[in-house]
C-alpha atoms as a PDB file:
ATOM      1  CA  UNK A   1    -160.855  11.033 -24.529  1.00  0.00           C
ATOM      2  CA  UNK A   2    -160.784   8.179 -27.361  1.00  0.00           C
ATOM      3  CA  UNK A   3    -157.420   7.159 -28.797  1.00  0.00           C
ATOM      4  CA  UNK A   4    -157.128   5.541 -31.959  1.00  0.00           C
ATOM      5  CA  UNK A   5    -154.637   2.553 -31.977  1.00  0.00           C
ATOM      6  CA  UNK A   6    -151.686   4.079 -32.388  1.00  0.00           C
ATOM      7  CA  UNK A   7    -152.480   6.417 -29.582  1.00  0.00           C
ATOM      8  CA  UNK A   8    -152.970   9.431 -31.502  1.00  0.00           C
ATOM      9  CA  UNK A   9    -156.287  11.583 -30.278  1.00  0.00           C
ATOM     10  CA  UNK A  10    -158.380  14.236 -32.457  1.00  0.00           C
ATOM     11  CA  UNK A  11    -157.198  16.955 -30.258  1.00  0.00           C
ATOM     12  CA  UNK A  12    -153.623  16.014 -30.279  1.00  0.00           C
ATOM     13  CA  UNK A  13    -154.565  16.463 -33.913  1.00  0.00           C
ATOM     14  CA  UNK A  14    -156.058  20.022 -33.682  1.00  0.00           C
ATOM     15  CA  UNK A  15    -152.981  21.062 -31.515  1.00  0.00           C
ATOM     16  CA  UNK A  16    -150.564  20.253 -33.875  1.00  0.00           C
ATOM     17  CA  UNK A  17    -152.288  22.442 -36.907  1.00  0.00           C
ATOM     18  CA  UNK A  18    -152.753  25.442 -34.742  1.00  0.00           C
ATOM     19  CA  UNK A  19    -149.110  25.196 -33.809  1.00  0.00           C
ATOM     20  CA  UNK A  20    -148.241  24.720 -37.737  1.00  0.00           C
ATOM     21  CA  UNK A  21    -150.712  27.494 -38.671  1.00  0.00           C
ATOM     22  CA  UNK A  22    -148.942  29.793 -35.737  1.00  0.00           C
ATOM     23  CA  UNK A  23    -145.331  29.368 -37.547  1.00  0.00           C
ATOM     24  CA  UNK A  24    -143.155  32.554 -38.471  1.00  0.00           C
ATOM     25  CA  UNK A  25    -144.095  34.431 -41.493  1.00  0.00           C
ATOM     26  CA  UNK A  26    -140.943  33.797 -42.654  1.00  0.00           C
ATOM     27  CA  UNK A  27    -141.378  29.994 -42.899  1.00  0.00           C
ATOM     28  CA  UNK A  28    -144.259  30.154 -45.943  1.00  0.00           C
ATOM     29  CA  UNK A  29    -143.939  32.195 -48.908  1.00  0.00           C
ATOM     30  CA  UNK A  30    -145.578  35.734 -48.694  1.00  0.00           C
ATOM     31  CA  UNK A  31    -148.312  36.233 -51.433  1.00  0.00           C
ATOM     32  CA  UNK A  32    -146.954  38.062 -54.634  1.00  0.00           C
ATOM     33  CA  UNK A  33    -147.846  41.735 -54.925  1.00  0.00           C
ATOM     34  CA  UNK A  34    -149.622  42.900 -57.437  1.00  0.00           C
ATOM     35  CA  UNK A  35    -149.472  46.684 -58.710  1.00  0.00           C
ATOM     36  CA  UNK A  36    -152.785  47.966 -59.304  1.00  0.00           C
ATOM     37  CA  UNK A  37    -153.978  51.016 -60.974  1.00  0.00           C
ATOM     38  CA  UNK A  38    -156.676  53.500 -60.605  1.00  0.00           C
ATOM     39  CA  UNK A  39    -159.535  53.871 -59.845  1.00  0.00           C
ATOM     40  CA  UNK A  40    -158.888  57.333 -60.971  1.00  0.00           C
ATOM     41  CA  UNK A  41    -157.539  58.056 -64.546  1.00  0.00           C
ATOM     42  CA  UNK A  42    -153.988  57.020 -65.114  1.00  0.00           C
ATOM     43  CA  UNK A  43    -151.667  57.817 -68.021  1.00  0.00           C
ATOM     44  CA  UNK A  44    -151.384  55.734 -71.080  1.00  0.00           C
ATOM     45  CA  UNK A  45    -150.011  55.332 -74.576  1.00  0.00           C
ATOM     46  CA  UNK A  46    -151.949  53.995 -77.435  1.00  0.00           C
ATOM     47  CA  UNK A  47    -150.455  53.271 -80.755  1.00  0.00           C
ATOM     48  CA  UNK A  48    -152.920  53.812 -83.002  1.00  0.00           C
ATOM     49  CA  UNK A  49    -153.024  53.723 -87.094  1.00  0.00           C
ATOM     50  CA  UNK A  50    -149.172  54.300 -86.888  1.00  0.00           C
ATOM     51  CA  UNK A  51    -149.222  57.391 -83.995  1.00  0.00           C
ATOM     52  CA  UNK A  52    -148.782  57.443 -80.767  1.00  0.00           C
ATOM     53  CA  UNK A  53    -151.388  59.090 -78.284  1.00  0.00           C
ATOM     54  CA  UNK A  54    -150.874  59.840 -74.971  1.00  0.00           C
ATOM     55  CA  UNK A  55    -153.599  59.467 -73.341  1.00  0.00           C
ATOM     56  CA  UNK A  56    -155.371  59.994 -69.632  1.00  0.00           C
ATOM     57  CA  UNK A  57    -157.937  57.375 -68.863  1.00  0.00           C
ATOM     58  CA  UNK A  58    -159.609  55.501 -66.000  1.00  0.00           C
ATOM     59  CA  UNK A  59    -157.908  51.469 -66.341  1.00  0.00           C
ATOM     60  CA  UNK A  60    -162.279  50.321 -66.691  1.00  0.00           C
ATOM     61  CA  UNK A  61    -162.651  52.454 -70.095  1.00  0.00           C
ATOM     62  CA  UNK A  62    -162.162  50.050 -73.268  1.00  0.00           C
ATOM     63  CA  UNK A  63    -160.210  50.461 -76.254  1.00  0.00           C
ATOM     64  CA  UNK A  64    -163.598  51.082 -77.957  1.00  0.00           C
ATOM     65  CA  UNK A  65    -164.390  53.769 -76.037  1.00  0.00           C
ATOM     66  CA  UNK A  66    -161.096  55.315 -76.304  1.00  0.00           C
ATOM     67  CA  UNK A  67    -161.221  55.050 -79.588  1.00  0.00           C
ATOM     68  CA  UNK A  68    -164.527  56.732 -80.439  1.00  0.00           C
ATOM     69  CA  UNK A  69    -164.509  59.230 -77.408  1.00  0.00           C
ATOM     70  CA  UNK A  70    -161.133  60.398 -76.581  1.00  0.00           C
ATOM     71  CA  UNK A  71    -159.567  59.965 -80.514  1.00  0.00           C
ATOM     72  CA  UNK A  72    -162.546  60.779 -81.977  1.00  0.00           C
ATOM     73  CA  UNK A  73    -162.200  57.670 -84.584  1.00  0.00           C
ATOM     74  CA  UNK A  74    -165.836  57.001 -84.727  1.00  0.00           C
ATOM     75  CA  UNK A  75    -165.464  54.220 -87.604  1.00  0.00           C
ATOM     76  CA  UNK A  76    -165.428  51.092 -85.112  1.00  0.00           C
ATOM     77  CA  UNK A  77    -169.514  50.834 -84.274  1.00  0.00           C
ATOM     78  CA  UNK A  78    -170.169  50.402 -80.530  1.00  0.00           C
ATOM     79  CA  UNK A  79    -173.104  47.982 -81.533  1.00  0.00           C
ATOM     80  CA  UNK A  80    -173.911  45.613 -78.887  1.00  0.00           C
ATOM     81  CA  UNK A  81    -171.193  46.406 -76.514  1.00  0.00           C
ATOM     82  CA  UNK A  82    -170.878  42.677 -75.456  1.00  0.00           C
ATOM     83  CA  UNK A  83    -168.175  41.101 -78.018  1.00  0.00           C
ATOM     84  CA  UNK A  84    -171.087  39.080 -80.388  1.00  0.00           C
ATOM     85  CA  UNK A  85    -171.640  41.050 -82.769  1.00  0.00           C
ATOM     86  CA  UNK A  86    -167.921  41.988 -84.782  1.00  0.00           C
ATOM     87  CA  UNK A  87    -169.328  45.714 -85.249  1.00  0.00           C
ATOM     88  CA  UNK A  88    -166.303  47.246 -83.081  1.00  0.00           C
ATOM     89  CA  UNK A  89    -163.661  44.807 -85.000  1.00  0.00           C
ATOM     90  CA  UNK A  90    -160.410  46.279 -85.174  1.00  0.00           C
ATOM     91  CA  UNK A  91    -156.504  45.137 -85.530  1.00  0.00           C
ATOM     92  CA  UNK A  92    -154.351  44.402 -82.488  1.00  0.00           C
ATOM     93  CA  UNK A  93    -151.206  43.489 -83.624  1.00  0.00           C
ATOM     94  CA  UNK A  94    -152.564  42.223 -86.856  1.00  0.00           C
ATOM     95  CA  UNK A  95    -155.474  39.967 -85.395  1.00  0.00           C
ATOM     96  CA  UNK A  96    -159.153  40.666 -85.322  1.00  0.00           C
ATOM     97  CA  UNK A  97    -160.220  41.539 -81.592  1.00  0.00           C
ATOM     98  CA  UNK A  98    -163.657  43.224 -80.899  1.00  0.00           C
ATOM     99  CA  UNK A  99    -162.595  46.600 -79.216  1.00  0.00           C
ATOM    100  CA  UNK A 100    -165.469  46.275 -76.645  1.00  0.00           C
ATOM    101  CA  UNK A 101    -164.208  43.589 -75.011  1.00  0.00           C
ATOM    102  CA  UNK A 102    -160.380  44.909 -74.586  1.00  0.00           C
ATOM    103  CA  UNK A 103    -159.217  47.125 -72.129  1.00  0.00           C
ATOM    104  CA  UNK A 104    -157.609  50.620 -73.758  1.00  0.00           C
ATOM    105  CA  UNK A 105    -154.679  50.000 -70.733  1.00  0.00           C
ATOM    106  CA  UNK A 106    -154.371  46.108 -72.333  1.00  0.00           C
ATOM    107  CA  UNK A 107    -153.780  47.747 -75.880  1.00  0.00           C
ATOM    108  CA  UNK A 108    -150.385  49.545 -74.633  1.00  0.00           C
ATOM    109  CA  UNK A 109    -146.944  48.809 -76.555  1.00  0.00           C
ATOM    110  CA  UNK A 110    -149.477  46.759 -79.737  1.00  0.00           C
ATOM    111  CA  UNK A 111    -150.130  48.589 -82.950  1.00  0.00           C
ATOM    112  CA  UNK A 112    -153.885  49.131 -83.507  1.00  0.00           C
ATOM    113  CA  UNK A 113    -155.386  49.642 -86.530  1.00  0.00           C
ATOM    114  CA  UNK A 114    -158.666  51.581 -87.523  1.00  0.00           C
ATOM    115  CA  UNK A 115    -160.890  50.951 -90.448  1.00  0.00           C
ATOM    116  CA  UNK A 116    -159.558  54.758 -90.538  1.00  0.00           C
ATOM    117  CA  UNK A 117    -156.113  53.661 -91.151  1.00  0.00           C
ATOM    118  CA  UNK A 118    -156.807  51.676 -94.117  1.00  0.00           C
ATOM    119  CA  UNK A 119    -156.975  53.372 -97.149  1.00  0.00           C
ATOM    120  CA  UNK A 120    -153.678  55.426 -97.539  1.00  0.00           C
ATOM    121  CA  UNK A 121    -152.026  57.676-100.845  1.00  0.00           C
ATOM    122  CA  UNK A 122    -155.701  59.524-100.925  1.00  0.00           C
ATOM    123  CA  UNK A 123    -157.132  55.853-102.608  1.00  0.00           C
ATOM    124  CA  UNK A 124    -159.132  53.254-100.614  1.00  0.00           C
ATOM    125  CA  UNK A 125    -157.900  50.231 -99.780  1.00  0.00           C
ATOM    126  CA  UNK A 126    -159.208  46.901-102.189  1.00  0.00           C
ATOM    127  CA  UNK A 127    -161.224  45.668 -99.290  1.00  0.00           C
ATOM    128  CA  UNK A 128    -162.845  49.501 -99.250  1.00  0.00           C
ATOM    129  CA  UNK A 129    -163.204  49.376-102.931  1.00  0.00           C
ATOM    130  CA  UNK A 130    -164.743  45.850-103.252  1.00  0.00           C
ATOM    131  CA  UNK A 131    -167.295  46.506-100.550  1.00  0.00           C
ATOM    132  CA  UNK A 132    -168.273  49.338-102.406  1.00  0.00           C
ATOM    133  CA  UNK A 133    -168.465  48.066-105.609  1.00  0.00           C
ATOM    134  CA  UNK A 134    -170.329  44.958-104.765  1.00  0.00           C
ATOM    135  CA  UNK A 135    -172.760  46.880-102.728  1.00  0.00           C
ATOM    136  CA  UNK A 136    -171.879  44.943 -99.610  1.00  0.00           C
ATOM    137  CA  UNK A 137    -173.544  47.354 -97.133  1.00  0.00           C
ATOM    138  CA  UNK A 138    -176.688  48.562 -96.566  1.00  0.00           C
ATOM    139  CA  UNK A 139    -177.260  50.478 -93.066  1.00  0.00           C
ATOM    140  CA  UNK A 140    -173.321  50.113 -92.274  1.00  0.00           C
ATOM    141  CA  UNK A 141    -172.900  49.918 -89.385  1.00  0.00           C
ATOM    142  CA  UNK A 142    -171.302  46.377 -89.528  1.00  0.00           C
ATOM    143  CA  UNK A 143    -169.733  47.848 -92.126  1.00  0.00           C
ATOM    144  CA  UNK A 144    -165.713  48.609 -90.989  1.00  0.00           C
ATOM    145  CA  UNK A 145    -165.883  45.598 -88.630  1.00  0.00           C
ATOM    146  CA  UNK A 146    -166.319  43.105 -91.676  1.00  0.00           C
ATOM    147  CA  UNK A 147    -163.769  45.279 -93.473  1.00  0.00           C
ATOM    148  CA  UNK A 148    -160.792  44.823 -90.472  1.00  0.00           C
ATOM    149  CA  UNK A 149    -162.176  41.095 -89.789  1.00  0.00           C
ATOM    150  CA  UNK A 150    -161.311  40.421 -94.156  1.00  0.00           C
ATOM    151  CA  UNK A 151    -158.440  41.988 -93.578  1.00  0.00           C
ATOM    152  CA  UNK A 152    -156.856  39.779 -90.847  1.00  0.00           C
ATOM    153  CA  UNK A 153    -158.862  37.202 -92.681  1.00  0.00           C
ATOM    154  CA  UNK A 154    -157.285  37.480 -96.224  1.00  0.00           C
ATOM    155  CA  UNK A 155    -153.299  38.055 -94.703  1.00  0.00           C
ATOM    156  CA  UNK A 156    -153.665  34.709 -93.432  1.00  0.00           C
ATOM    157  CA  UNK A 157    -155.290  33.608 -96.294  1.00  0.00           C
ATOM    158  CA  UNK A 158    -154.757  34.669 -99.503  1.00  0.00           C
ATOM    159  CA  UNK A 159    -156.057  32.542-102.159  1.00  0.00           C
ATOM    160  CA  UNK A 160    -159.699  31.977 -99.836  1.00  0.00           C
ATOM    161  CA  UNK A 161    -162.371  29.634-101.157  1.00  0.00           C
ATOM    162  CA  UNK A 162    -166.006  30.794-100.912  1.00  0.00           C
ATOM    163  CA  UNK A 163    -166.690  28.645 -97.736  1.00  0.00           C
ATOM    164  CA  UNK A 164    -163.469  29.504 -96.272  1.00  0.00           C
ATOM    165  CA  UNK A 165    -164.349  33.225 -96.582  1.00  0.00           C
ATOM    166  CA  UNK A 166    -168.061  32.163 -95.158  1.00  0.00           C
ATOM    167  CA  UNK A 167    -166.344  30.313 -91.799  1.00  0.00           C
ATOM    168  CA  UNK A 168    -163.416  33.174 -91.451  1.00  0.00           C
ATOM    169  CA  UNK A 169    -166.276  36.172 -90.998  1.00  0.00           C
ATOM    170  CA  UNK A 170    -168.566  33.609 -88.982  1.00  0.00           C
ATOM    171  CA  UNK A 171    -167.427  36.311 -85.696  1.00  0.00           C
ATOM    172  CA  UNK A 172    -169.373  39.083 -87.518  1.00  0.00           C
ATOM    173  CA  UNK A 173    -172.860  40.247 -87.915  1.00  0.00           C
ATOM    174  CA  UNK A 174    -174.871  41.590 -90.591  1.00  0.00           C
ATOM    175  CA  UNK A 175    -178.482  42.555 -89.279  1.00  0.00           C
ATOM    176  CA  UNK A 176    -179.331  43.498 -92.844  1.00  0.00           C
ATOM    177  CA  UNK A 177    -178.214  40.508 -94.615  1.00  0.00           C
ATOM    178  CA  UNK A 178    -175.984  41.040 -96.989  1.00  0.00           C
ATOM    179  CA  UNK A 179    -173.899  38.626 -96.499  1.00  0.00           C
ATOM    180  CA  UNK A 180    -173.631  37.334-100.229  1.00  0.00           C
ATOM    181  CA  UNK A 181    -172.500  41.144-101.259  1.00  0.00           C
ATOM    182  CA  UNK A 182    -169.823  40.939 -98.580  1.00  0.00           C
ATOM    183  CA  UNK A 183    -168.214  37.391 -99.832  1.00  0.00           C
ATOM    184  CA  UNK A 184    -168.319  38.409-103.388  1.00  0.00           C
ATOM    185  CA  UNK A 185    -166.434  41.875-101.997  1.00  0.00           C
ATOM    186  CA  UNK A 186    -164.186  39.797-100.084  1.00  0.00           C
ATOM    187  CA  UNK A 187    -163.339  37.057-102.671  1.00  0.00           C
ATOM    188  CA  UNK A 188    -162.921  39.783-105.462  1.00  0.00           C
ATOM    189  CA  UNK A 189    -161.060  41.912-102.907  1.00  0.00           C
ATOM    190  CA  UNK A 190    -158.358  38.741-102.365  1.00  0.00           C
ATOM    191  CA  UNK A 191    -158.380  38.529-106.396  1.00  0.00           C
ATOM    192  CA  UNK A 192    -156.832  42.119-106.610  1.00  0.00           C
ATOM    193  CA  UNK A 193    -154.506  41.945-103.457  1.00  0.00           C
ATOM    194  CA  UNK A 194    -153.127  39.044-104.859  1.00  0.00           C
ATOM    195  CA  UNK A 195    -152.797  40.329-107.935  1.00  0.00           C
ATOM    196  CA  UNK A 196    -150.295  42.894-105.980  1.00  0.00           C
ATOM    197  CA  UNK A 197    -152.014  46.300-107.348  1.00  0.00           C
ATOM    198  CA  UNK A 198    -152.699  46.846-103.259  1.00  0.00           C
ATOM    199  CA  UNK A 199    -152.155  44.892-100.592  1.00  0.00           C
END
């Protein structure tokens, strides 16, 4: 058997890890546990447009699909069901998220807001208004993404330039084009907010 120099030999070597691999549980840290959950439906809470729904789901179904099958809020647009298109854009805790792409058991204890809970006091909200106005739709289905992604868009910025309000939609679609309608809604939209008649 060859020794190196120092007399130390490979299986020496291999010995000594199988002796440090044979130590005592108790002598390395034990993995963390995880809980897990399902596969079967579990209960859940969703806070949604100011109520609270309790809810019985399987952990795989997404916040889109609870929101369109089990609440029957149909105004988020399951589109291309892959987060690239903005259709399914709604409000977790005040930023833009595409619903497709979030697990309905990640959305417990945020508040989640609906193109549905927009307008409020029987009047639509500016946003609602302005796309309407400025015909900014055409088959709408986009539609109440844009709306929730100018929303998020204009509380962080209020006073928005015409590019700005170009780059802050960029996560959106419009397979119709109407892209110039929906600027001119949004930018006249952020006039009136700011104005305070509705914000």
């Amino acid at each position: 058997m060859r020794k190196d120099k120092k007399g130390f030999s490979r299986r020496s070597f291999l010995q000594g890890v199988g002796v440090a691999a044979a130590a005592p549980a108790g002598a390395r840290a034990a993995p963390p546990r995880v809980a897990t959950v399902g596969p079967g439906p579990v209960r859940m809470a969703l806070r949604v447009n100011g109520r609270i729904h309790s809810l019985r789901l399987e952990p795989r179904v997404t916040l889109l699909e609870a929101l369109r099958d089990s609440l029957e809020l149909t105004g988020a647009k399951k589109v291309c069901d892959r987060g690239a298109c903005g259709s399914c854009t709604v409000l977790l805790d005040g930023h833009p998220v595409y619903a497709c792409g979030v697990l309905a058991i990640e959305a417990q204890g945020k508040d989640v807001r609906t193109i549905e809970g927009l307008a409020g006091g029987g009047r639509l909200h500016p946003l609602q208004a302005s796309f309407v106005e400025h015909d900014a739709l055409q088959c709408g289905f986009c539609t109440p993404g844009f709306v929730m992604a100018a929303k998020a868009f204009l509380d962080k910025h209020p006073t928005p330039t015409t590019e700005e309000i170009r780059l802050g939609l960029g996560g959106n679609l419009c397979r119709c084009g109407t892209y110039l309608g929906i600027r001119q809604a949004v930018a006249e939209a952020a006039r009136e907010m700011k104005g305070g008649r509705r914000a």
